[in-house]
Protein backbone atom coordinates (compact mmCIF):
# COMPACT_ATOMS: atom_id res chain seq x y z
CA UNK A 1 0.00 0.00 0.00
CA UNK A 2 1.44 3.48 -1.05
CA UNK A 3 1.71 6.36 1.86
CA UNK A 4 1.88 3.87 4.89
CA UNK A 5 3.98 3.32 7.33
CA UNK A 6 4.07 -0.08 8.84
CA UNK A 7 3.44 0.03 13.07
CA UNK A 8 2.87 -2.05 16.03
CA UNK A 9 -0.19 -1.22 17.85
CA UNK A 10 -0.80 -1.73 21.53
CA UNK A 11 -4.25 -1.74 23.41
CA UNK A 12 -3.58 -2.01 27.25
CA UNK A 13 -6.39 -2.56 29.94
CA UNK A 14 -5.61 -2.15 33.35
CA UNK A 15 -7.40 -0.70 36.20
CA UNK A 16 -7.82 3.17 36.60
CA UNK A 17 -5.66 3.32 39.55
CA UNK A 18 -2.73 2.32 37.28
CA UNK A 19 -3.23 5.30 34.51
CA UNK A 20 -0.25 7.34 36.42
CA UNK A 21 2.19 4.56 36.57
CA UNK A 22 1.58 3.51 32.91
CA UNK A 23 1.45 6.70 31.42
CA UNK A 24 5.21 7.41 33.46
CA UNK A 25 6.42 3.83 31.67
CA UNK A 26 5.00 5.33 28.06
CA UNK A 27 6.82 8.80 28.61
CA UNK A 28 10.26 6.66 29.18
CA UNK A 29 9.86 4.22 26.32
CA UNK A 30 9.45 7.35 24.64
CA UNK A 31 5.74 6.91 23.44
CA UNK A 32 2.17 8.70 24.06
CA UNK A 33 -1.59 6.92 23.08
CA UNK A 34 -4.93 7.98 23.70
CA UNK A 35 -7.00 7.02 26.62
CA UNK A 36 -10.42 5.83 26.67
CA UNK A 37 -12.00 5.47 29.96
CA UNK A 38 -15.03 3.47 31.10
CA UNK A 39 -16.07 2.95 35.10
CA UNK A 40 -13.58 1.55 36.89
CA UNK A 41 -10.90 0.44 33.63
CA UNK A 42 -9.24 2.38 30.90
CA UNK A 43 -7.73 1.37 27.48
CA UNK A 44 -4.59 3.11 26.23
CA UNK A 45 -4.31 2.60 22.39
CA UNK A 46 -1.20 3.53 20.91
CA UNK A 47 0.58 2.93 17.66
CA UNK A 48 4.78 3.10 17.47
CA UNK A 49 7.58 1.63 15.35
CA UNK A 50 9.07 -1.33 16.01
CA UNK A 51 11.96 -0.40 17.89
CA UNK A 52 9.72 1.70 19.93
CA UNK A 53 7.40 -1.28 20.07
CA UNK A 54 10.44 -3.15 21.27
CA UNK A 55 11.03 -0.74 24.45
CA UNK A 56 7.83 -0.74 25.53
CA UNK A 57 7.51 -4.75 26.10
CA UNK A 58 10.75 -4.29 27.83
CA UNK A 59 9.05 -2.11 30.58
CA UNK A 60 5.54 -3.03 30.66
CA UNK A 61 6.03 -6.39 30.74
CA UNK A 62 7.25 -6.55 34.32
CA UNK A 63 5.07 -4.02 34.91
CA UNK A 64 2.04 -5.90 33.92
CA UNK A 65 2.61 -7.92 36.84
CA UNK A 66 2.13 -5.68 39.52
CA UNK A 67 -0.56 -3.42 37.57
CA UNK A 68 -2.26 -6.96 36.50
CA UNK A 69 -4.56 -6.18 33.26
CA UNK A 70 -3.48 -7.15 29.88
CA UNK A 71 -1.93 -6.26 26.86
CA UNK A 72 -2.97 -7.11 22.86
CA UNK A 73 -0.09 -6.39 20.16
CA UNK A 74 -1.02 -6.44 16.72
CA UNK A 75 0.87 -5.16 13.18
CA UNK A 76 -0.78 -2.35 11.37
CA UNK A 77 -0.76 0.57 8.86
CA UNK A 78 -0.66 3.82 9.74
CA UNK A 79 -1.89 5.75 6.65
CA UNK A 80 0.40 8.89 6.28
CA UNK A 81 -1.75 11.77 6.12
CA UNK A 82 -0.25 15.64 6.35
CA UNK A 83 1.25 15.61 9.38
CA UNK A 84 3.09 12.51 11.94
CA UNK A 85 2.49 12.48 14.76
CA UNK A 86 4.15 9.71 15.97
């Protein structure tokens, strides 16, 4: 496909008492995704290249263990538009 970029894309769950901690482990793998939050959970999606992608397993797995929750990887697209914002 023309004008894409290829990405991994993360969607972690965990409970909303663990937003701070995960959005501190995001900032130092050098990454940022968008919240969604519902009652008591939230969902960070975020999309990143793979040596970003790469990083971020490296601190959230051990994290996961302590903030419990779980984590989906997946490949994907991002389709370039005017600006990156990644």
């Amino acid at each position: 496909m023309n004008n894409t970029i290829t990405m991994k894309r993360f969607e972690i769950v965990l409970g909303i008492e663990q937003l701070e901690d995960l959005m501190d482990l995001l900032e130092k793998s050098g990454v940022r995704g968008d919240v969604l939050m519902e009652q008591e959970n939230i969902v960070v999606i975020l999309a990143c290249k793979e040596d970003q992608a790469q990083r971020v397993v490296n601190e959230l797995r051990p994290a996961l263990k302590s903030f419990g929750g779980m984590c989906l990887i997946s490949d994907s697209l991002w389709l370039e538009g005017p600006a990156i914002s990644y």
